[in-house]
N, C-alpha and C. Protein backbone atom coordinates (compact mmCIF):
# COMPACT_ATOMS: atom_id res chain seq x y z
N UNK A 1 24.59 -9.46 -13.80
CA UNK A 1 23.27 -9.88 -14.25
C UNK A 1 23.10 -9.70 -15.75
N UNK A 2 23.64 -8.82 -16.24
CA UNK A 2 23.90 -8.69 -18.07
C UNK A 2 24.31 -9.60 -18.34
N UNK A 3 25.30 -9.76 -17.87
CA UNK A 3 26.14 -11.09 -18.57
C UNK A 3 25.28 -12.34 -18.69
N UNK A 4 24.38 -12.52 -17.90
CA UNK A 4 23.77 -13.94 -17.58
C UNK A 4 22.65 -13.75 -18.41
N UNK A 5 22.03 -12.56 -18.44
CA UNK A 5 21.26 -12.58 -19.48
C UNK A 5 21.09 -12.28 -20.94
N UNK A 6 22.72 -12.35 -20.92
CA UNK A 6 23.14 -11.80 -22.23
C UNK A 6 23.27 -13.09 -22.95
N UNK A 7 23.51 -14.47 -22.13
CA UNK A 7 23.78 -16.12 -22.30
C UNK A 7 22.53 -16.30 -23.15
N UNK A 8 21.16 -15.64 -23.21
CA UNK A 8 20.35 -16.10 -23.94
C UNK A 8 19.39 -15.23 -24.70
N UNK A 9 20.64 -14.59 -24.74
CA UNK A 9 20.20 -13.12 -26.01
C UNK A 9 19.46 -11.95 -25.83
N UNK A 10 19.18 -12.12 -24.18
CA UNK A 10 18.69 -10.84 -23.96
C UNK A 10 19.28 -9.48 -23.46
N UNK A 11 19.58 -8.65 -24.88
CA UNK A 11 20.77 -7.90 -24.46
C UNK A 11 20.14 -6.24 -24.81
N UNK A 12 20.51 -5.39 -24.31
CA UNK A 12 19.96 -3.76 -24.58
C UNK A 12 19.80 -3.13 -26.05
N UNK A 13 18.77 -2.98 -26.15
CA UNK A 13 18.75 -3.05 -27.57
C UNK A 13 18.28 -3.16 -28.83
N UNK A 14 18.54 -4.61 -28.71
CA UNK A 14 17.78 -5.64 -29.39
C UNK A 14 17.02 -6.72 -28.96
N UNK A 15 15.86 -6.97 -29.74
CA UNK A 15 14.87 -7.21 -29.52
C UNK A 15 14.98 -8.87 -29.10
N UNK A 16 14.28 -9.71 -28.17
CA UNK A 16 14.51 -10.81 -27.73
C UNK A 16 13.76 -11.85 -28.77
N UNK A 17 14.59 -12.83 -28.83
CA UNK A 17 14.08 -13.48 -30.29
C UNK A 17 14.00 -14.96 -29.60
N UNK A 18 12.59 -15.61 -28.72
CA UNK A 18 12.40 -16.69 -28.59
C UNK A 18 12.84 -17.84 -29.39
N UNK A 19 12.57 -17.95 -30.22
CA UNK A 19 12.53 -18.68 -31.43
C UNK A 19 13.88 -18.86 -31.78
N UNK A 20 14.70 -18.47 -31.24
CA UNK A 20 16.36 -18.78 -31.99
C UNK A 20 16.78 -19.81 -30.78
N UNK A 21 15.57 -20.32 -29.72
CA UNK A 21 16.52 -21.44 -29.04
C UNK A 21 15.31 -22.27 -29.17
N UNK A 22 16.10 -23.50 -28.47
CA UNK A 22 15.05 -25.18 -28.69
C UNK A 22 14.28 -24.76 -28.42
N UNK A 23 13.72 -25.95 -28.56
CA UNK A 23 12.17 -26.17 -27.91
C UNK A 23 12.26 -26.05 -26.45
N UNK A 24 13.50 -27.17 -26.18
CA UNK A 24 13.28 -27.23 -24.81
C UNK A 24 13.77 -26.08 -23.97
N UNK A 25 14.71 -25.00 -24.14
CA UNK A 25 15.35 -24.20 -23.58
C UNK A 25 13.69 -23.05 -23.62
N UNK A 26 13.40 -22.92 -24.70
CA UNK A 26 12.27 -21.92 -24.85
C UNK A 26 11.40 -22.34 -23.87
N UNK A 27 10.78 -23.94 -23.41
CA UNK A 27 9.99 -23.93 -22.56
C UNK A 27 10.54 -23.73 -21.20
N UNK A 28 11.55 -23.72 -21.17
CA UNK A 28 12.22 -23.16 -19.85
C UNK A 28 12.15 -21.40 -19.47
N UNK A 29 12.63 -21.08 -20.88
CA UNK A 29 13.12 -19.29 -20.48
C UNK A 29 10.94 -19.07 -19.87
N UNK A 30 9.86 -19.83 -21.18
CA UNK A 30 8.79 -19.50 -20.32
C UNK A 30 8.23 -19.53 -19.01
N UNK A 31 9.09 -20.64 -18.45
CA UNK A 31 8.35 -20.98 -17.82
C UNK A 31 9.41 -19.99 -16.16
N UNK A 32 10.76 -19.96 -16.62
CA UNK A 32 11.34 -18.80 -16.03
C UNK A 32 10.14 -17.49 -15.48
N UNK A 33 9.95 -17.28 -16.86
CA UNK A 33 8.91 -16.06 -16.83
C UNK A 33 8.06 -16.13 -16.14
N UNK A 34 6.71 -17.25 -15.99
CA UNK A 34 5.69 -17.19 -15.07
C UNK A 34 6.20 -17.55 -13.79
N UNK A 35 7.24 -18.17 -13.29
CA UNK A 35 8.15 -17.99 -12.31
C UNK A 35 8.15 -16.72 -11.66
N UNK A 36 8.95 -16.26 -12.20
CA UNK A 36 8.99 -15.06 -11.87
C UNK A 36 7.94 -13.71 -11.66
N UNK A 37 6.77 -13.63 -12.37
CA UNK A 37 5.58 -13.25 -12.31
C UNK A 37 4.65 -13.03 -11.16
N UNK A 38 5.52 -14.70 -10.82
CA UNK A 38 4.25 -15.21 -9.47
C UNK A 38 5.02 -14.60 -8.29
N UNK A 39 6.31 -15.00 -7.96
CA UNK A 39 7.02 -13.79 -7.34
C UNK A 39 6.94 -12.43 -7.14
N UNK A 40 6.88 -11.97 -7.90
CA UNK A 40 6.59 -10.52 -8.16
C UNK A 40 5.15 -10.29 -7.51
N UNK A 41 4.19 -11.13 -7.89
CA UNK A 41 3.10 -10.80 -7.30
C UNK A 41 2.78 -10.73 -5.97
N UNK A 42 3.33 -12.39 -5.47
CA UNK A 42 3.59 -12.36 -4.47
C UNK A 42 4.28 -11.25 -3.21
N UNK A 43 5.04 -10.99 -3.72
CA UNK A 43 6.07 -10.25 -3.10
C UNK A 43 4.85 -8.74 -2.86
N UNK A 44 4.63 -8.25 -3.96
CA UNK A 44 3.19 -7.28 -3.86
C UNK A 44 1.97 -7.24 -3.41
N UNK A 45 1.58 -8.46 -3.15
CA UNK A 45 0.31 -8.78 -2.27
C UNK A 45 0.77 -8.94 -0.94
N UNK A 46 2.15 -9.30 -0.40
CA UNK A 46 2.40 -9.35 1.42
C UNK A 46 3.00 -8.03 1.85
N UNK A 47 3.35 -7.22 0.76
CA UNK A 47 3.72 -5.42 1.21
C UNK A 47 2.72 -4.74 1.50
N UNK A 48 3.27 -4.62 2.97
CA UNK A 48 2.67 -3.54 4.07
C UNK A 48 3.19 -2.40 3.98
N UNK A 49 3.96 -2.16 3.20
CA UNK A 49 5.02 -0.38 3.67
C UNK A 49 5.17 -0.30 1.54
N UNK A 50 5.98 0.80 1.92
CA UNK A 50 6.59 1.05 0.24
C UNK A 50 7.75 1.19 0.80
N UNK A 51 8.64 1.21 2.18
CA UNK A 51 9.82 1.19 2.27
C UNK A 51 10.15 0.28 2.08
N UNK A 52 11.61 0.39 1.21
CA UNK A 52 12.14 -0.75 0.40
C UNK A 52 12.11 -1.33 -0.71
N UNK A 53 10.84 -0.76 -1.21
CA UNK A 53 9.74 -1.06 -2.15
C UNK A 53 10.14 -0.02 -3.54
N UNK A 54 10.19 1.19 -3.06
CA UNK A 54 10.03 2.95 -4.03
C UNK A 54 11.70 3.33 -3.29
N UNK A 55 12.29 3.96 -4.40
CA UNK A 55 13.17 4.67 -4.19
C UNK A 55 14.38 4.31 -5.50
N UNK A 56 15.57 5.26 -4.62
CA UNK A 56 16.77 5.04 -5.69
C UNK A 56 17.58 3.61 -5.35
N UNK A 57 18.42 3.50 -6.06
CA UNK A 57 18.74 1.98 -6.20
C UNK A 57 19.51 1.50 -4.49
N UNK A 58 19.72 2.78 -3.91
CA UNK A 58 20.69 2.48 -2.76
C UNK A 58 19.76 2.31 -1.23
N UNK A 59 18.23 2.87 -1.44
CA UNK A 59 17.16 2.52 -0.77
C UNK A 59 16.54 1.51 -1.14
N UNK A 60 16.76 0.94 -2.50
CA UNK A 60 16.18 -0.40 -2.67
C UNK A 60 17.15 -1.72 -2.16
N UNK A 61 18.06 -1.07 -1.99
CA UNK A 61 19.43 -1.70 -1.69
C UNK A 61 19.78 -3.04 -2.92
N UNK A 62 19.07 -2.82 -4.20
CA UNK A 62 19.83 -3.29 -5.28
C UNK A 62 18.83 -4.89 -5.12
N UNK A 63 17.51 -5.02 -4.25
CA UNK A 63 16.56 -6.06 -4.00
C UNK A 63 15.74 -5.93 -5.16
N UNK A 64 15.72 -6.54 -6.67
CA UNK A 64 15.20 -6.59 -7.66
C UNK A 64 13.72 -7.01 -7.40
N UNK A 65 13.73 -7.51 -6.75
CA UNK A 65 12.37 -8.38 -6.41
C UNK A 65 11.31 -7.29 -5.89
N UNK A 66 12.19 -6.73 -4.92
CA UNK A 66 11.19 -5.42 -4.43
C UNK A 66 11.03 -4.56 -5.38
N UNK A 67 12.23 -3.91 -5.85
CA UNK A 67 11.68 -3.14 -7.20
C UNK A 67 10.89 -3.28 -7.87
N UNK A 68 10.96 -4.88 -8.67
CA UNK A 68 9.77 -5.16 -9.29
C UNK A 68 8.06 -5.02 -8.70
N UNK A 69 8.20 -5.53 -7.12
CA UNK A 69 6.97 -5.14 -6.17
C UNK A 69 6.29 -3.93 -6.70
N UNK A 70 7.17 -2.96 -6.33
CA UNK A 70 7.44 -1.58 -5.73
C UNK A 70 6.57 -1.07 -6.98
N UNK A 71 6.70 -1.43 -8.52
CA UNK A 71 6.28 -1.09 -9.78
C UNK A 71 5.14 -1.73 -10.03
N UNK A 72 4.82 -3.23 -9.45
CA UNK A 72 3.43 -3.46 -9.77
C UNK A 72 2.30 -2.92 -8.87
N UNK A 73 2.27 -2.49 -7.64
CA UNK A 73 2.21 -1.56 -6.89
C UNK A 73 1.69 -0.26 -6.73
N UNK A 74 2.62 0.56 -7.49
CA UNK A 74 2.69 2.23 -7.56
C UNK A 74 3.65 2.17 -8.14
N UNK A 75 3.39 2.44 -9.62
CA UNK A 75 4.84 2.31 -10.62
C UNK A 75 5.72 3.94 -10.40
N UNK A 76 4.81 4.69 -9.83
CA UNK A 76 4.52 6.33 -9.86
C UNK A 76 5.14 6.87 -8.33
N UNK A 77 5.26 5.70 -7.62
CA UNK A 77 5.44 6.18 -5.90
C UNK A 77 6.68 7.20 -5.75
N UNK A 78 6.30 7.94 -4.66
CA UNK A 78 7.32 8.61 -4.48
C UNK A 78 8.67 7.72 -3.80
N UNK A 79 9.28 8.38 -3.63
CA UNK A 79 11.03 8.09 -2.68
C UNK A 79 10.66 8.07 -1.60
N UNK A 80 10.84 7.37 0.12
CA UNK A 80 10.53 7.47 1.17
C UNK A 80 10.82 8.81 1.72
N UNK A 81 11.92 9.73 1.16
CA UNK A 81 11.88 11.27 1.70
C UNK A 81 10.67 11.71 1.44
N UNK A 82 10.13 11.33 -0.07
CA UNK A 82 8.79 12.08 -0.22
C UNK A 82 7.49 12.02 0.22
N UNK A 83 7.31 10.55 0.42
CA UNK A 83 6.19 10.01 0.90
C UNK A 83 6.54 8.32 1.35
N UNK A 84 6.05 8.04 2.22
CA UNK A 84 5.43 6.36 2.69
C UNK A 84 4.54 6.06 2.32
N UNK A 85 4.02 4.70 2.21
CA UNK A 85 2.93 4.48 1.92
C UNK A 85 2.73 2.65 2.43
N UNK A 86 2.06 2.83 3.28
CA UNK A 86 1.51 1.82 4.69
C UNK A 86 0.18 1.69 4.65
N UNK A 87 -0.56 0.08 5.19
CA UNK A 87 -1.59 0.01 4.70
C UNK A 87 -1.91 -1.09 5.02
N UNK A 88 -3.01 -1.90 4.64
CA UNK A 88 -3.26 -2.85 5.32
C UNK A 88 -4.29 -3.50 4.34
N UNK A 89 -4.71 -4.77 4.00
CA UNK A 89 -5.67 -5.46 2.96
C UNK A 89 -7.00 -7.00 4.10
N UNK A 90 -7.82 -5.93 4.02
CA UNK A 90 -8.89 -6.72 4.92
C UNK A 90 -9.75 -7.87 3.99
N UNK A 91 -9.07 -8.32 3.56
CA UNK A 91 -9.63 -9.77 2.64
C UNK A 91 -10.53 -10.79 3.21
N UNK A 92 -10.47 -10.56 4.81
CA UNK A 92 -11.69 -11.81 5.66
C UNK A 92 -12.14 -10.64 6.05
N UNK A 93 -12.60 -9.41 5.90
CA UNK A 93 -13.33 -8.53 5.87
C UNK A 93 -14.83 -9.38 5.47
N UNK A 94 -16.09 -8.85 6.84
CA UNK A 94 -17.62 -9.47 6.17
C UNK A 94 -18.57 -8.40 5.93
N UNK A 95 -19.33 -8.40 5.05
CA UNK A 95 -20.24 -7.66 4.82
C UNK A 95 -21.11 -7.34 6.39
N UNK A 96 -20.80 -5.97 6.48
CA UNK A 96 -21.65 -4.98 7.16
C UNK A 96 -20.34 -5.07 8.48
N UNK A 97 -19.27 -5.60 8.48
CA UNK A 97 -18.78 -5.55 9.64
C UNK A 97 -18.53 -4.14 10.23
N UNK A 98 -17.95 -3.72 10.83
CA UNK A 98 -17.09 -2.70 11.65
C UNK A 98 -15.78 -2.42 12.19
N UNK A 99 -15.56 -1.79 11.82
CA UNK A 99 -13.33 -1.43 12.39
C UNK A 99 -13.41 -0.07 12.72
N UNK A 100 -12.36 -0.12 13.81
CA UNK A 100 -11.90 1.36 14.34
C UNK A 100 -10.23 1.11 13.97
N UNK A 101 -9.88 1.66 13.77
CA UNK A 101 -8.49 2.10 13.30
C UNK A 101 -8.23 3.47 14.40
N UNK A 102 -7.14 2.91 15.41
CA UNK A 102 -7.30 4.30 16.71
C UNK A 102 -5.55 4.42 16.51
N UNK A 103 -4.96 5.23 16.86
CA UNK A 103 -3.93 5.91 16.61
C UNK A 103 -3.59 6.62 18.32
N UNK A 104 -3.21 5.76 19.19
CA UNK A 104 -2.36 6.47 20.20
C UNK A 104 -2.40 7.38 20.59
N UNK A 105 -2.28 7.98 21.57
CA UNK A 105 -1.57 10.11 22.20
C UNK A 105 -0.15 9.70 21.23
N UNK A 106 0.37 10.56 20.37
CA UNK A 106 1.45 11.00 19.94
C UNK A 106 1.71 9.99 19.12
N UNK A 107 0.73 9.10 18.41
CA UNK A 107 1.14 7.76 17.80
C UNK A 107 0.34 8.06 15.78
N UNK A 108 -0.01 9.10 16.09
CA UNK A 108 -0.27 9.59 14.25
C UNK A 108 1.02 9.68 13.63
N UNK A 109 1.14 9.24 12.48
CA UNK A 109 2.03 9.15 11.08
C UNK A 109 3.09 10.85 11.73
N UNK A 110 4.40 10.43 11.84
CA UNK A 110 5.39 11.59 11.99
C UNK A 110 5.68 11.65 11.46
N UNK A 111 5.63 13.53 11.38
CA UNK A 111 5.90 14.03 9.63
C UNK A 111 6.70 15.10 10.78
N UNK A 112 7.52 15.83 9.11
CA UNK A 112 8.65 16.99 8.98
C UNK A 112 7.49 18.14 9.30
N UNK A 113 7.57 19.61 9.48
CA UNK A 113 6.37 20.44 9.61
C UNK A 113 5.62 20.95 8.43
N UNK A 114 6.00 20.43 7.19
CA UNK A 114 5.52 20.68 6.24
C UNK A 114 4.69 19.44 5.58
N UNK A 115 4.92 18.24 6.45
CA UNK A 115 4.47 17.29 5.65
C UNK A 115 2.63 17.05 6.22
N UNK A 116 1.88 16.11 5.76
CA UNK A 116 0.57 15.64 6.05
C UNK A 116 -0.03 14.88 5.39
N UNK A 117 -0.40 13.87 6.15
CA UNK A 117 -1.22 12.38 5.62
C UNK A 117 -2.67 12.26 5.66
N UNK A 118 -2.72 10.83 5.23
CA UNK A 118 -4.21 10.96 5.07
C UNK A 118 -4.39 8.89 4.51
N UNK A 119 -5.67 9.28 4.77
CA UNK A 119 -5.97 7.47 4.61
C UNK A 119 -6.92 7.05 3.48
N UNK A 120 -6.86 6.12 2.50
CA UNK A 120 -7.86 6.24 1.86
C UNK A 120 -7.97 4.75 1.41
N UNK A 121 -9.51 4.97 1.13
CA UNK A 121 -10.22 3.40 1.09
C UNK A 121 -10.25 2.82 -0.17
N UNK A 122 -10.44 1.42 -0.41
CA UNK A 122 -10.30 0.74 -1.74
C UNK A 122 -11.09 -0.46 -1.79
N UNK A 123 -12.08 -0.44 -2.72
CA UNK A 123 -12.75 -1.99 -2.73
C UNK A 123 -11.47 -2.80 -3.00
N UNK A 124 -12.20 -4.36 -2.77
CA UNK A 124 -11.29 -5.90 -2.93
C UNK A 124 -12.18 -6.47 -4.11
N UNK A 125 -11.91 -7.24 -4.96
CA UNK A 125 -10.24 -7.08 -5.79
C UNK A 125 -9.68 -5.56 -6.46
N UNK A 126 -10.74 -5.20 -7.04
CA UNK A 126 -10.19 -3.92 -8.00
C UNK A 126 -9.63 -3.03 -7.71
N UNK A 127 -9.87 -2.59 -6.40
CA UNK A 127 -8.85 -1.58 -5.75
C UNK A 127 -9.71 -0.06 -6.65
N UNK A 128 -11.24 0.02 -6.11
CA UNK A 128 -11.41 1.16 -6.90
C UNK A 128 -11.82 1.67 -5.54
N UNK A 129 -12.12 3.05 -5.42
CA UNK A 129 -12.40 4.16 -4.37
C UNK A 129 -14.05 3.62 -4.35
N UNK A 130 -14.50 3.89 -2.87
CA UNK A 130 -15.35 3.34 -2.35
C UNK A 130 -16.89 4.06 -2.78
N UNK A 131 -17.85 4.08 -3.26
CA UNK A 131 -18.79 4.42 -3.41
C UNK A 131 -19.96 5.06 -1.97
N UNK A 132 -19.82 6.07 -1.37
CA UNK A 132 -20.77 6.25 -0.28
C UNK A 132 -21.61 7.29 -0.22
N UNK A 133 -22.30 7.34 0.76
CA UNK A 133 -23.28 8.47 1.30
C UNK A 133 -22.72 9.85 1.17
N UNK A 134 -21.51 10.29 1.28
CA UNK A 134 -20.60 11.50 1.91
C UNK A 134 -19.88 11.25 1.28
N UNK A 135 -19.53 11.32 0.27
CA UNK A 135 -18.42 11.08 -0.88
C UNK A 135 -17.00 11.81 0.02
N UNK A 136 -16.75 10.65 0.43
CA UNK A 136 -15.40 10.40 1.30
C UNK A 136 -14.96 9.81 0.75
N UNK A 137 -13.74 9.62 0.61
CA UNK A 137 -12.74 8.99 -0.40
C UNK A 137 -11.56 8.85 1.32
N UNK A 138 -11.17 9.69 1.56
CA UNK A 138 -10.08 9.34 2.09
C UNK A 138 -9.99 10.45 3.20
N UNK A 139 -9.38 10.14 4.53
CA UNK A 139 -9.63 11.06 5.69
C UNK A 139 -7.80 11.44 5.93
N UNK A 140 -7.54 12.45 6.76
CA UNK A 140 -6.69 12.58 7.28
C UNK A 140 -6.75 14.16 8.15
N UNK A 141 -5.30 14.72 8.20
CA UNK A 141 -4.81 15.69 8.97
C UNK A 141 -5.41 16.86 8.85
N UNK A 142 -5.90 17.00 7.36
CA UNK A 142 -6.22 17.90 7.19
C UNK A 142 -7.67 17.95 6.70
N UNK A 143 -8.37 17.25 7.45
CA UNK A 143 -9.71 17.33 7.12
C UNK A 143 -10.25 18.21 8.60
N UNK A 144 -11.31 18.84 8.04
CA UNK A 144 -12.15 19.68 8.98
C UNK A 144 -13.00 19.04 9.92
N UNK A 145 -12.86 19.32 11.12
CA UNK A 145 -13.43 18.57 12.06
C UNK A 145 -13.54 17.49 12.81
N UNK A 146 -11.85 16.81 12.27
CA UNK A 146 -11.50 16.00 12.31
C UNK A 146 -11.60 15.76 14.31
N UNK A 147 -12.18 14.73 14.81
CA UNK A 147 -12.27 14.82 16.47
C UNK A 147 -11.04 13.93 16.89
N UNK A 148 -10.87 14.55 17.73
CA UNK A 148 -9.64 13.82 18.94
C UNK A 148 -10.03 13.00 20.05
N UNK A 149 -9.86 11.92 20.34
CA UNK A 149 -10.39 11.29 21.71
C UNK A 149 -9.97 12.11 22.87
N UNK A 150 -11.08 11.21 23.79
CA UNK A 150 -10.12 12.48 25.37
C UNK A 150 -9.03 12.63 25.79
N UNK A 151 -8.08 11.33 25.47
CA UNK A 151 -7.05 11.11 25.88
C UNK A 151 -5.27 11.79 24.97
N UNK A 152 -6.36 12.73 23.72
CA UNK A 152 -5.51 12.76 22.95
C UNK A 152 -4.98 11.56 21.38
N UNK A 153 -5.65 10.52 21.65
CA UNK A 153 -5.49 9.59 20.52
C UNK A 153 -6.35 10.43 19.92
N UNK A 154 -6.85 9.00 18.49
CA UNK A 154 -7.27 10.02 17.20
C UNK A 154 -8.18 8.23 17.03
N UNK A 155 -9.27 8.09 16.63
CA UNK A 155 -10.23 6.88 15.84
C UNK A 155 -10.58 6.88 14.67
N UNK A 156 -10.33 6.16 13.79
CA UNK A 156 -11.10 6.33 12.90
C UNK A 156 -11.97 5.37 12.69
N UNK A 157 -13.29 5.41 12.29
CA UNK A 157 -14.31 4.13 12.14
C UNK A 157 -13.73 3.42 10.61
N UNK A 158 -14.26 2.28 10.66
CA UNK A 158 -14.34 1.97 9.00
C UNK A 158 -15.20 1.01 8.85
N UNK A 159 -15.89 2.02 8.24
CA UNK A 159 -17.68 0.76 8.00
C UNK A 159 -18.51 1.40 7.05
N UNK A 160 -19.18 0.57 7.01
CA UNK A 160 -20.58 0.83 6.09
C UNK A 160 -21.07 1.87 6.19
N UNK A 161 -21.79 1.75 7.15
CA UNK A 161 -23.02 2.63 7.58
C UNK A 161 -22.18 3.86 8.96
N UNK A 162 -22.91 5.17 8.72
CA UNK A 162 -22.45 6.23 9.67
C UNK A 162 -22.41 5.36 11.35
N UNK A 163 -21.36 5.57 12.07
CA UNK A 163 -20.96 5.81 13.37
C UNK A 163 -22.02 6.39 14.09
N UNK A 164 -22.43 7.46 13.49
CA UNK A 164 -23.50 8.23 14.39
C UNK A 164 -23.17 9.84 14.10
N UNK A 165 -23.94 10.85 13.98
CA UNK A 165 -23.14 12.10 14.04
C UNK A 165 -22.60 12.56 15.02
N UNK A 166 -22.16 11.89 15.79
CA UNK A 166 -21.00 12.78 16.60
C UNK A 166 -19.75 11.98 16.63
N UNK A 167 -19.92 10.69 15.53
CA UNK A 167 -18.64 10.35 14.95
C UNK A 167 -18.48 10.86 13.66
N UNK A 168 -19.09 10.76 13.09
CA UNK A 168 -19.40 10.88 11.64
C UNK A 168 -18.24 11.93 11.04
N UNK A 169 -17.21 12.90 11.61
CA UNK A 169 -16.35 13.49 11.08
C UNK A 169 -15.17 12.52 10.89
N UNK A 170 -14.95 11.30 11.80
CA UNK A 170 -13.87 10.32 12.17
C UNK A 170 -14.42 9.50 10.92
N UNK A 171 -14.95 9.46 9.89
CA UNK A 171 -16.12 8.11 9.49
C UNK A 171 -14.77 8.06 7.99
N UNK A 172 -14.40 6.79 8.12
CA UNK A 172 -13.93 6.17 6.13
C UNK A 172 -14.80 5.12 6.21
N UNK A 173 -15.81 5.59 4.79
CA UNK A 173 -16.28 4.57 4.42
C UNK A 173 -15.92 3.22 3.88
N UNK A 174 -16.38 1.85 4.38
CA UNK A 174 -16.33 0.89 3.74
C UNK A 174 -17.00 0.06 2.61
N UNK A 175 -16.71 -0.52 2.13
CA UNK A 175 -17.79 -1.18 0.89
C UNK A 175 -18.63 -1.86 1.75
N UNK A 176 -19.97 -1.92 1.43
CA UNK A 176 -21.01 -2.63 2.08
C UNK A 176 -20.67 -4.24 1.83
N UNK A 177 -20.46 -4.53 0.60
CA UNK A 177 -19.89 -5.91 0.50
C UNK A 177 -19.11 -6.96 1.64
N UNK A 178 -17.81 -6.02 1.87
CA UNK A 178 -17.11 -6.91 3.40
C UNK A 178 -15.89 -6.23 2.42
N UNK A 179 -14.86 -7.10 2.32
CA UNK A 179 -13.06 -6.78 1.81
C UNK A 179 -13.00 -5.41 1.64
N UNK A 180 -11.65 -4.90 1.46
CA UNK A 180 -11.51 -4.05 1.54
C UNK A 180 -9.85 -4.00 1.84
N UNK A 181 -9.31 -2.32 1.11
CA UNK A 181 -8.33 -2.32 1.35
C UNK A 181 -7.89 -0.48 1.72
N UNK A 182 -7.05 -0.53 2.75
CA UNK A 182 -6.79 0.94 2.71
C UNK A 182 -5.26 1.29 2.37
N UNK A 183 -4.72 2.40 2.17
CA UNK A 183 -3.90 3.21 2.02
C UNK A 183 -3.35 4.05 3.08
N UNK A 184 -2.60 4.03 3.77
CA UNK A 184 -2.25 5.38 4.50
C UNK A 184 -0.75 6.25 4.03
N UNK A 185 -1.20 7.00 3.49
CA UNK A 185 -0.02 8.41 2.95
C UNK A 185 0.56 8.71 3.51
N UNK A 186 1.74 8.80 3.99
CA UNK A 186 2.59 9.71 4.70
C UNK A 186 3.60 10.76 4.04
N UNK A 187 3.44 11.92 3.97
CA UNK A 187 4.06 13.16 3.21
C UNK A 187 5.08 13.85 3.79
N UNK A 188 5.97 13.64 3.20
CA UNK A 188 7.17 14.25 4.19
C UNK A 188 7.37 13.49 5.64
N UNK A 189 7.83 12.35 5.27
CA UNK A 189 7.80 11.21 6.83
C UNK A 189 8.89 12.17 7.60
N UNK A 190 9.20 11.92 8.90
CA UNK A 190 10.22 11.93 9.77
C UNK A 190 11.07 10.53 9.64
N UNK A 191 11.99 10.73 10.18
CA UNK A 191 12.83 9.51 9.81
C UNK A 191 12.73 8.26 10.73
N UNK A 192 11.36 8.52 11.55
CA UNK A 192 11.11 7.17 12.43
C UNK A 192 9.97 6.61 11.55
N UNK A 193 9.36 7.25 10.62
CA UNK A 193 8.48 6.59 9.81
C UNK A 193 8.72 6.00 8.65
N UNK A 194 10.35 6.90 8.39
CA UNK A 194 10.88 6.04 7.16
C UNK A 194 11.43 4.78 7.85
N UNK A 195 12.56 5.08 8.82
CA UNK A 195 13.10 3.63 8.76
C UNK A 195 12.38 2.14 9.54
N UNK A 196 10.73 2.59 9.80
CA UNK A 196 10.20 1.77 10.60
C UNK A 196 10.08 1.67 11.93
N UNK A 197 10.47 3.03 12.62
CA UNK A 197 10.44 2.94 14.13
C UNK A 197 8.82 3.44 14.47
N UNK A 198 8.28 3.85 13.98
CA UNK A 198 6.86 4.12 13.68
C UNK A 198 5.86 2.98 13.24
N UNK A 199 5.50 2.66 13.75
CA UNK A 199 4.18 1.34 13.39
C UNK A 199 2.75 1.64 13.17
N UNK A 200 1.91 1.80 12.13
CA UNK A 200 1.00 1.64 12.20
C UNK A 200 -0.37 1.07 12.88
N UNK A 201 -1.19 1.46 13.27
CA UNK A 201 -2.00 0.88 14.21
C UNK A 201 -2.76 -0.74 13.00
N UNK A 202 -3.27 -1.60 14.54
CA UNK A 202 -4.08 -2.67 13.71
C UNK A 202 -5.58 -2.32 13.70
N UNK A 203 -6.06 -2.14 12.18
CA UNK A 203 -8.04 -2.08 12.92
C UNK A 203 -8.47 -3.11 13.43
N UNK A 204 -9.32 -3.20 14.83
CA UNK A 204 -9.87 -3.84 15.37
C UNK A 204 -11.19 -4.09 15.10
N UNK A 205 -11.90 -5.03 15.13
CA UNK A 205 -13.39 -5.41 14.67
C UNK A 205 -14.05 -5.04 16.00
N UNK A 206 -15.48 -4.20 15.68
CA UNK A 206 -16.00 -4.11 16.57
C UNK A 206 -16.96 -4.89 16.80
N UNK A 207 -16.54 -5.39 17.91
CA UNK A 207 -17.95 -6.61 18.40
C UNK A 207 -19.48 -6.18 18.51
């Protein structure tokens, strides 16, 4: 890949000098560029996981494209030993709707005994932390009071407005608006969460 990009002067170093080719080659290497851009973006707006995404070159398995993902992303992410990071982008999300996000008997994020996750919310487009009643930002393992269904699963609501108080410990707030995007952390995965034998639940709309 040096070599090929060494064909048009872009070499370690020194600085890339547009202007030393045609016209027409220059509107190419640009248009290379927004090419490639849109890719990249792409590739970052349909990632559901950071596996594949974050890591050393032999977990990226040398997929430039993901790398590049992986950096527009979470330029900062950890390595999949360290953390996962799974998630989901509710873009036909409607103002005032409702989601439960429920998690199985034995179907929460598997971690090592030291590890622990957690979920956290994001307006659409900006991706900023959600503004609410209970300045909740983000729920998980280690939150207090966290309730268990009877069966042993785990719910979490995701909405606007409180569940009720005797959900209200299960509660991530949503933007009143509608879209929305979440995060789920995984810290110290087990190795069914790194290599994908672990699936995330889908939130369901509540009717």
């Amino acid at each position: 890949m040096l070599d090929r990009f060494a064909r048009i002067g872009l070499v370690p170093g020194k600085p890339f000098r547009l202007q030393d080719h045609s016209p027409a080659d220059q509107t190419a290497i640009l248009a290379g560029v927004e090419a490639g851009v849109a890719d990249v973006i792409k590739a970052a707006n349909s990632a559901t996981t950071s596996v594949g995404l974050l890591g050393s070159k032999d977990e990226i398995a040398y997929n430039y494209l993901n790398r590049s993902a992986g950096v527009a992303v979470g330029i900062f992410g950890n390595s999949p030993a360290e953390a996962i990071y799974v998630g989901a982008t509710m873009d036909k999300a409607k103002a005032g709707e409702k989601y439960i996000l429920r998690f199985a008997p034995g179907q929460t994020p598997p971690l090592e005994k030291q590890g622990f996750w957690s979920a956290t919310m994001y307006t659409l487009p900006d991706r900023f932390l959600v503004r609410n009643p209970i300045n909740r930002y983000s729920i998980g393992d280690r939150n207090a009071g966290l309730k268990r269904d009877a069966d042993g699963g785990l719910t979490i609501y995701l909405q606007p407005s409180s569940p009720g108080p005797d959900k209200e410990a299960n509660w991530l707030p949503t933007p009143s608006e509608g879209p929305f995007m979440y995060v789920i952390r995984v810290y110290v995965p087990s190795k069914e969460a790194q290599n994908g034998t672990w699936k995330p639940p889908v939130p369901k709309l509540v009717e």
